[in-house]
PDB file of N, CA and C in Angstrom:
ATOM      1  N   UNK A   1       0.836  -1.185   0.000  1.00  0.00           N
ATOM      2  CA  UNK A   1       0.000   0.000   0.000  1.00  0.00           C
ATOM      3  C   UNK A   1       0.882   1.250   0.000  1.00  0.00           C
ATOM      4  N   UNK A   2       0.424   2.029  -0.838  1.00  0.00           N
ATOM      5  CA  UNK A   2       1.486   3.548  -0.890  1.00  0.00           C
ATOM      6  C   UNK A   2      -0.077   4.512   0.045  1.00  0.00           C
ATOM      7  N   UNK A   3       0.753   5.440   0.128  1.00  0.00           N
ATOM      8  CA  UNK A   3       0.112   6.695   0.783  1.00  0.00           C
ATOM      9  C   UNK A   3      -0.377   7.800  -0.438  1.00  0.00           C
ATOM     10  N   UNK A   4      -1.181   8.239  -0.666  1.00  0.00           N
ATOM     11  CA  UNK A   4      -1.628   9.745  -1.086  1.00  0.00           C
ATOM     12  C   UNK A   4      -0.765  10.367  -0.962  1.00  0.00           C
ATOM     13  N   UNK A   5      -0.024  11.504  -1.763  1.00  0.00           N
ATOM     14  CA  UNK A   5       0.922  12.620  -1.062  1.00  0.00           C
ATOM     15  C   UNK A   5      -0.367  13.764  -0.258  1.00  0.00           C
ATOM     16  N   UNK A   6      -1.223  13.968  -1.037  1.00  0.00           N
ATOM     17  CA  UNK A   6      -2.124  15.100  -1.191  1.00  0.00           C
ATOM     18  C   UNK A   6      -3.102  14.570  -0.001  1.00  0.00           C
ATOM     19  N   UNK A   7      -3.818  13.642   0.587  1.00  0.00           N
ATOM     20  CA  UNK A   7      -4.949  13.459   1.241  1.00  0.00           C
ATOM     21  C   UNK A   7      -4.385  12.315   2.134  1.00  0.00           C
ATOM     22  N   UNK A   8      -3.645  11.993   1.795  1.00  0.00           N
ATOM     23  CA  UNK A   8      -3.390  11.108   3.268  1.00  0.00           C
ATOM     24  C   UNK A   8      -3.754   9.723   2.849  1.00  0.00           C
ATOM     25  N   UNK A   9      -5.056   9.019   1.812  1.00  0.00           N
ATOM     26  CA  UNK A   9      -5.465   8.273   2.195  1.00  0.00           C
ATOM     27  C   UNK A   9      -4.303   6.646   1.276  1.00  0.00           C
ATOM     28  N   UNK A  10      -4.547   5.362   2.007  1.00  0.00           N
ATOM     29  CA  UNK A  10      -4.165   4.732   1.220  1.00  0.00           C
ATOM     30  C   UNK A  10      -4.469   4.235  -0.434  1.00  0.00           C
ATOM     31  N   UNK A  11      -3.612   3.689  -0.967  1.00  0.00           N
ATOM     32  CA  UNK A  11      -3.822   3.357  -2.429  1.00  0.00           C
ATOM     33  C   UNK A  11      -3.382   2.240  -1.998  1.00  0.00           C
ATOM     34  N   UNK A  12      -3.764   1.239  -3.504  1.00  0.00           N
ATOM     35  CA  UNK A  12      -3.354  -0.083  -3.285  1.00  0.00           C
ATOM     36  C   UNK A  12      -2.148   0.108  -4.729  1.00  0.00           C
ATOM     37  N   UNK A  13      -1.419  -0.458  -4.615  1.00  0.00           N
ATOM     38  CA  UNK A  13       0.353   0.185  -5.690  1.00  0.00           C
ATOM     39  C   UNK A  13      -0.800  -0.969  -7.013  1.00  0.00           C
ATOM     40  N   UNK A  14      -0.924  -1.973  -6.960  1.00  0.00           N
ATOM     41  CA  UNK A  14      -0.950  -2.661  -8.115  1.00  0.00           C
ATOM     42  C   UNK A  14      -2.702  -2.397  -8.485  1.00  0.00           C
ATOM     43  N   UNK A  15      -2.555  -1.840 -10.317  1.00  0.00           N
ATOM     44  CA  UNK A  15      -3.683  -1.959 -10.993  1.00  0.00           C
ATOM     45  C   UNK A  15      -3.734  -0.272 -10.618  1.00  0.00           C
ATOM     46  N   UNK A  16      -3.307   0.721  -9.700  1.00  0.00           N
ATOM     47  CA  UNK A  16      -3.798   1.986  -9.352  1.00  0.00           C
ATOM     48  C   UNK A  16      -4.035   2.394 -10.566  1.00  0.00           C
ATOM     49  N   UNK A  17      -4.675   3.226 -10.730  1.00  0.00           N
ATOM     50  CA  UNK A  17      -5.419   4.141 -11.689  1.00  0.00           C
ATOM     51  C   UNK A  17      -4.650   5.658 -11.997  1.00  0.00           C
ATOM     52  N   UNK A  18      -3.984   5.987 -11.150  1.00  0.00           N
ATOM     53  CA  UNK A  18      -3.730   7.315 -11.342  1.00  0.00           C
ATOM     54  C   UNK A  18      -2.165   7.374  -9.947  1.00  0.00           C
ATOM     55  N   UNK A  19      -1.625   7.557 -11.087  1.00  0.00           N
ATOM     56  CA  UNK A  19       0.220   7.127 -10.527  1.00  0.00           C
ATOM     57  C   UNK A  19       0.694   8.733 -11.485  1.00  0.00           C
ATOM     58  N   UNK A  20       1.840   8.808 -11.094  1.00  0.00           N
ATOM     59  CA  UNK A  20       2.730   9.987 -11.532  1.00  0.00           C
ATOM     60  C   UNK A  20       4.720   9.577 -11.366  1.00  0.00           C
ATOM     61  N   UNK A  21       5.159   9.736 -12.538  1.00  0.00           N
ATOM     62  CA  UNK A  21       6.614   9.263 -11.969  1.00  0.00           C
ATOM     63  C   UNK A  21       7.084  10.484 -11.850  1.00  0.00           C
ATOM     64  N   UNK A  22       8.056  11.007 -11.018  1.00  0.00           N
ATOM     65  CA  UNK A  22       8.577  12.075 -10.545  1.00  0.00           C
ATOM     66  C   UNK A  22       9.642  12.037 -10.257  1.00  0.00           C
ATOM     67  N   UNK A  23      10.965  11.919 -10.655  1.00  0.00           N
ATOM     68  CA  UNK A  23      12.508  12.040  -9.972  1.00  0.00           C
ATOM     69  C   UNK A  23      12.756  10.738  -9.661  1.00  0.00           C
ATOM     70  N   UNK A  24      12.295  10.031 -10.285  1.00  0.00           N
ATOM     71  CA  UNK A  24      12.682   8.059 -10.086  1.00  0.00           C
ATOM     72  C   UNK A  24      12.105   7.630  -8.856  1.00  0.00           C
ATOM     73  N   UNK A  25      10.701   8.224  -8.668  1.00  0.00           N
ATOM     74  CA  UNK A  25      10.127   8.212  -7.735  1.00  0.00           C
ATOM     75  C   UNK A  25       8.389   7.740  -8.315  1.00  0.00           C
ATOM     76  N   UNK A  26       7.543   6.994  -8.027  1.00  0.00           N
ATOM     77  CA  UNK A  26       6.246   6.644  -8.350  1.00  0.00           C
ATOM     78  C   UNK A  26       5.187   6.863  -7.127  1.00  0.00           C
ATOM     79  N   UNK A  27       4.570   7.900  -7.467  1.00  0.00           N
ATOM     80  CA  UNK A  27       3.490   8.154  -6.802  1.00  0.00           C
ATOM     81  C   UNK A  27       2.330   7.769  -6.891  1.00  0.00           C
ATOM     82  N   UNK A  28       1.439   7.456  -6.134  1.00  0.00           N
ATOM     83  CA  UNK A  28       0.141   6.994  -5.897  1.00  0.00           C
ATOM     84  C   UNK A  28      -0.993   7.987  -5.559  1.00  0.00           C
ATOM     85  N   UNK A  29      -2.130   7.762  -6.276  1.00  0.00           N
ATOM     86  CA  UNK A  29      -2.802   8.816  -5.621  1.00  0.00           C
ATOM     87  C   UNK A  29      -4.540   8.261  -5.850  1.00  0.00           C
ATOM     88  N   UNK A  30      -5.037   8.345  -4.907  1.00  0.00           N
ATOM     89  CA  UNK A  30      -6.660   7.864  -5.245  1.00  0.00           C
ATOM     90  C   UNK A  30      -7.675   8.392  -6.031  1.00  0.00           C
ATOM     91  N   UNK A  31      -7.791   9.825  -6.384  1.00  0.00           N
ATOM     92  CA  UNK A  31      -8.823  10.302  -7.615  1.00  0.00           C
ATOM     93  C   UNK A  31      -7.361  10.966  -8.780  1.00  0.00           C
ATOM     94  N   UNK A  32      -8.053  11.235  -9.850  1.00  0.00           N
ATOM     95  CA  UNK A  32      -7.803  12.447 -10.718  1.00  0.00           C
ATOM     96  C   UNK A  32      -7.485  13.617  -9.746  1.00  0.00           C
ATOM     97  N   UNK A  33      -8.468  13.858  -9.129  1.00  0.00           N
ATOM     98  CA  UNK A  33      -8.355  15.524  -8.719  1.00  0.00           C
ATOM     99  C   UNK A  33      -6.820  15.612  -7.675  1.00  0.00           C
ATOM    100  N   UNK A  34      -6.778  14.679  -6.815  1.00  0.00           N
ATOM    101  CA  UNK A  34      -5.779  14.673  -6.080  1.00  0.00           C
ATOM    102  C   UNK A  34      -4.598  14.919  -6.586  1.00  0.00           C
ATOM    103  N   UNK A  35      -4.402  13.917  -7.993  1.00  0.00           N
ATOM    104  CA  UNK A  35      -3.489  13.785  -8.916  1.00  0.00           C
ATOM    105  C   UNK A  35      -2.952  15.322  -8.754  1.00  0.00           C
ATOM    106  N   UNK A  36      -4.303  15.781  -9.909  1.00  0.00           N
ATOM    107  CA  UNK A  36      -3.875  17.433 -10.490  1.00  0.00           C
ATOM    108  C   UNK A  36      -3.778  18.377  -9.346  1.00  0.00           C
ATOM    109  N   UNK A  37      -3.992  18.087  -8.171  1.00  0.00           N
ATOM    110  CA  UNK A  37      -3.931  18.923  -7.529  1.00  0.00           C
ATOM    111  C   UNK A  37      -2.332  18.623  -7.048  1.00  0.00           C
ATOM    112  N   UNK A  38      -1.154  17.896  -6.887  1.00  0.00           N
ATOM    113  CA  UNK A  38      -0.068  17.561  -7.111  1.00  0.00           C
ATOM    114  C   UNK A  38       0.215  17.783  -7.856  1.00  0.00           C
ATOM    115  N   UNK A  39       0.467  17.738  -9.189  1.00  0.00           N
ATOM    116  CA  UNK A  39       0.895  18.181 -10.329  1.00  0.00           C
ATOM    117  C   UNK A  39       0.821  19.338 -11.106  1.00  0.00           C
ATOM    118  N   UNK A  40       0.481  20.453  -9.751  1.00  0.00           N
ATOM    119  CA  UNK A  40       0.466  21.963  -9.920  1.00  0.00           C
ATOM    120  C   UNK A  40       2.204  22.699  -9.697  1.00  0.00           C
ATOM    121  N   UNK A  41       2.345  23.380 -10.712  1.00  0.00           N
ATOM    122  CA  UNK A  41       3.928  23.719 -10.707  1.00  0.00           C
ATOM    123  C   UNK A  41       4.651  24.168  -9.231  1.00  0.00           C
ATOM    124  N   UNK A  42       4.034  24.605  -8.129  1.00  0.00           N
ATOM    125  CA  UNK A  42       4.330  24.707  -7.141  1.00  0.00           C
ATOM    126  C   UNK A  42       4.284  23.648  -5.771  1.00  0.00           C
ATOM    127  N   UNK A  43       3.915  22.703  -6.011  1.00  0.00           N
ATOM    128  CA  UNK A  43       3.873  21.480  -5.593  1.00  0.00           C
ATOM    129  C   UNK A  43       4.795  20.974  -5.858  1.00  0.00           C
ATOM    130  N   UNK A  44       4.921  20.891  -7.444  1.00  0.00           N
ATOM    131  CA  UNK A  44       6.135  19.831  -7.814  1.00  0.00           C
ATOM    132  C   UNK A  44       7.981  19.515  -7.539  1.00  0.00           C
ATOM    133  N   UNK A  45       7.863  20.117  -6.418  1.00  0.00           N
ATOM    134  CA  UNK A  45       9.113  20.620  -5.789  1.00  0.00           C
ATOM    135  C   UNK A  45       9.996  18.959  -5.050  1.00  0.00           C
ATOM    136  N   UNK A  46      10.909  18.506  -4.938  1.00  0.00           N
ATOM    137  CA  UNK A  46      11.193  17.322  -3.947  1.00  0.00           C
ATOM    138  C   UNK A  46      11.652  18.100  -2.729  1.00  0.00           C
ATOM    139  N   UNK A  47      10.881  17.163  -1.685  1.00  0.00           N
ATOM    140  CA  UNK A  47      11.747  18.112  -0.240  1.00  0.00           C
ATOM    141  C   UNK A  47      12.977  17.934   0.018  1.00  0.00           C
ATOM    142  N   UNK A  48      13.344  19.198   0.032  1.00  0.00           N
ATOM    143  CA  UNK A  48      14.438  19.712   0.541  1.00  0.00           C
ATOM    144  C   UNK A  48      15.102  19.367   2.060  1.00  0.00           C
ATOM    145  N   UNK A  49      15.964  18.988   1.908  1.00  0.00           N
ATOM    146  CA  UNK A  49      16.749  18.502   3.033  1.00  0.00           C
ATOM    147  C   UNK A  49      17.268  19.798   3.943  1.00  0.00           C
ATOM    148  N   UNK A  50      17.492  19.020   5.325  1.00  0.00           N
ATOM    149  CA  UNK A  50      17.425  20.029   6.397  1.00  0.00           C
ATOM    150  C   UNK A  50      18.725  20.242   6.195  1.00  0.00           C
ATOM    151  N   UNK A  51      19.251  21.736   6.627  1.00  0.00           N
ATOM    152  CA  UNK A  51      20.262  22.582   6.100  1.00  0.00           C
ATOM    153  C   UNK A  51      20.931  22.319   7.273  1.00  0.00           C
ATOM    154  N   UNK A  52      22.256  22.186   6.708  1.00  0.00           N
ATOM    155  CA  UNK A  52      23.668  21.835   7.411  1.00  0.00           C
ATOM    156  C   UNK A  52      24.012  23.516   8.201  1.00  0.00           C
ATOM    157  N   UNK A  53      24.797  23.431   9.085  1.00  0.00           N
ATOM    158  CA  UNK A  53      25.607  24.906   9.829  1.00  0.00           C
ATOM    159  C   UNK A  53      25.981  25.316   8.688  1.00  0.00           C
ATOM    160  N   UNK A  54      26.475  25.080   8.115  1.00  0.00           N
ATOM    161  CA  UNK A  54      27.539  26.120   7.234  1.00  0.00           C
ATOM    162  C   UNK A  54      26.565  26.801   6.326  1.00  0.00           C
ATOM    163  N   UNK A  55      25.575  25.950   5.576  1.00  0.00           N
ATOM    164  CA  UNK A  55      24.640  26.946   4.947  1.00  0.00           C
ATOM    165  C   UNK A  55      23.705  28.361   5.584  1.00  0.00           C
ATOM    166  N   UNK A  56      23.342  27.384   6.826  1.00  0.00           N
ATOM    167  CA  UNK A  56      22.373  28.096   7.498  1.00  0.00           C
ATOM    168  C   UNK A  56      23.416  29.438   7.831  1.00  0.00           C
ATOM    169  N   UNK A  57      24.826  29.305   7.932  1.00  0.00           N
ATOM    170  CA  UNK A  57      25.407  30.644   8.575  1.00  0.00           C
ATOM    171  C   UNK A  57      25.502  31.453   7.352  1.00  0.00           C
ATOM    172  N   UNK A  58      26.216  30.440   6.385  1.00  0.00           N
ATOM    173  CA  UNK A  58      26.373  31.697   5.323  1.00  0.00           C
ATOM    174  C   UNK A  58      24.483  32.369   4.746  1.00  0.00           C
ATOM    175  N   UNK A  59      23.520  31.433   4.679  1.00  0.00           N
ATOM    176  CA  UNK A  59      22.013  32.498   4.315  1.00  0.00           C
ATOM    177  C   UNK A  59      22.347  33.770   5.837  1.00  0.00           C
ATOM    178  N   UNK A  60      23.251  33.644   6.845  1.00  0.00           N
ATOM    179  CA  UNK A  60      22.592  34.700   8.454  1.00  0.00           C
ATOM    180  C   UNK A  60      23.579  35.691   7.412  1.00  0.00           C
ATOM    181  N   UNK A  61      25.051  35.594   6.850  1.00  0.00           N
ATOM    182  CA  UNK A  61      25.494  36.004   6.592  1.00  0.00           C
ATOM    183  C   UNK A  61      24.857  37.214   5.574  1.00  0.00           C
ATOM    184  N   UNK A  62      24.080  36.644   4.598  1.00  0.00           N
ATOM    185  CA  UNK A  62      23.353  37.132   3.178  1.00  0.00           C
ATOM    186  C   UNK A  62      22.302  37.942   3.506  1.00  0.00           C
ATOM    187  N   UNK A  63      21.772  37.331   4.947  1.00  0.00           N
ATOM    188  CA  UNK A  63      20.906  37.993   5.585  1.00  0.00           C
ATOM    189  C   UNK A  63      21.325  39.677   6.342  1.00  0.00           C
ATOM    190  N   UNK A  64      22.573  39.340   6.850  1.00  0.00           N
ATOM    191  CA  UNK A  64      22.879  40.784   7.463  1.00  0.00           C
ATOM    192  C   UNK A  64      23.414  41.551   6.787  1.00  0.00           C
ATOM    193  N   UNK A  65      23.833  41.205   5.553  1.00  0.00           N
ATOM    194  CA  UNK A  65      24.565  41.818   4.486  1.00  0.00           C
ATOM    195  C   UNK A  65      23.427  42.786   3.806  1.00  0.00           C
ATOM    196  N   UNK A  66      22.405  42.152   3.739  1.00  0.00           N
ATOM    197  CA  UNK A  66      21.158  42.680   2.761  1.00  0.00           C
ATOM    198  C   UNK A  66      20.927  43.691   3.873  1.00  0.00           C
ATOM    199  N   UNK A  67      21.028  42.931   5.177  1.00  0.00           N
ATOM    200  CA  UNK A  67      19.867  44.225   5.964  1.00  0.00           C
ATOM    201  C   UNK A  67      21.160  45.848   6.598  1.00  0.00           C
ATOM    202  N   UNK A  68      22.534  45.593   5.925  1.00  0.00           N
ATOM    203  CA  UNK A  68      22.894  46.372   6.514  1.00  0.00           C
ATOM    204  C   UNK A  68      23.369  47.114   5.261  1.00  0.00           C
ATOM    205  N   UNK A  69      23.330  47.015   3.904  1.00  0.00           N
ATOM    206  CA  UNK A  69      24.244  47.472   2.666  1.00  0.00           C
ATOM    207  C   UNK A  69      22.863  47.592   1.787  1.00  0.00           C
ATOM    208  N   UNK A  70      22.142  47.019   2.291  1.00  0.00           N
ATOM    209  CA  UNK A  70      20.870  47.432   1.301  1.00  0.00           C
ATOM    210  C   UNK A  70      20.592  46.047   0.542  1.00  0.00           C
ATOM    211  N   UNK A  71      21.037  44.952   0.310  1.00  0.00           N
ATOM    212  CA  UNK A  71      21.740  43.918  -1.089  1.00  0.00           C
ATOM    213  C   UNK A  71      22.920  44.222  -1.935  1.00  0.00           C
ATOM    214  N   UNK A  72      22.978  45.407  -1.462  1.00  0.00           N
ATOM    215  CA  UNK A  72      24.586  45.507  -2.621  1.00  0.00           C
ATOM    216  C   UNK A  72      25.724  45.257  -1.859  1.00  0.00           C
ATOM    217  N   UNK A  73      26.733  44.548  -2.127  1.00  0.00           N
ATOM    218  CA  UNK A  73      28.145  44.556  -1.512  1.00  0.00           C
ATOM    219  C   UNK A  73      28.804  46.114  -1.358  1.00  0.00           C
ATOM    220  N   UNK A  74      29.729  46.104   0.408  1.00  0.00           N
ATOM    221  CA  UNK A  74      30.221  47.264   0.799  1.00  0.00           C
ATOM    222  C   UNK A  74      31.079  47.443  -0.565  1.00  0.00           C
ATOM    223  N   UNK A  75      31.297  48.551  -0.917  1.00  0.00           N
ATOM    224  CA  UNK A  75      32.646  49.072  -2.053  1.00  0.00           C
ATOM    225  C   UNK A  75      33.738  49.179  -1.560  1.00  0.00           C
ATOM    226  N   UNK A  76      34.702  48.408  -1.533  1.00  0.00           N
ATOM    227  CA  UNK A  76      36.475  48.995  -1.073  1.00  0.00           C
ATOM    228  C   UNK A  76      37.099  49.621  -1.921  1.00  0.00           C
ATOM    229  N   UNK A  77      36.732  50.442  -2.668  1.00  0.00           N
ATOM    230  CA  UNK A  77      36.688  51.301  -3.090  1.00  0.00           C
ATOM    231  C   UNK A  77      36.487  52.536  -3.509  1.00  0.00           C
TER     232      UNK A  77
END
């Protein structure tokens, strides 16, 4: 049995009706509508993995940079 991404509910994998392959990945889903409602361009995203220290410092970095220079880099010049 696979899961719904969209509603939670179970599917049964063999004979399903309404599958989607995605990133070497096969999804299950119980109506049409569920389907399309997944297969809206902002949905179609794979989750993103939880961010390591070093990223998370350098976005604080990008972050104080923006909030103190405006977004533009200081000029040494």
């Amino acid at each position: 049995m696979a899961k719904d991404p969209v509603c939670g509910m179970d599917v049964e994998e063999k004979g399903a009706a309404h599958l989607l392959h995605f990133e070497h990945e096969t999804l299950y889903f119980c109506s049409k509508q569920c389907k399309e409602a997944y297969a809206q361009p902002s949905t179609m995203k794979k989750a993103t993995r939880k961010k390591g220290f070093f990223a998370r410092f350098l976005e604080k970095l990008a972050k104080d940079n923006n909030e103190t220079f405006g977004g533009t880099p200081p000029k040494c010049h």
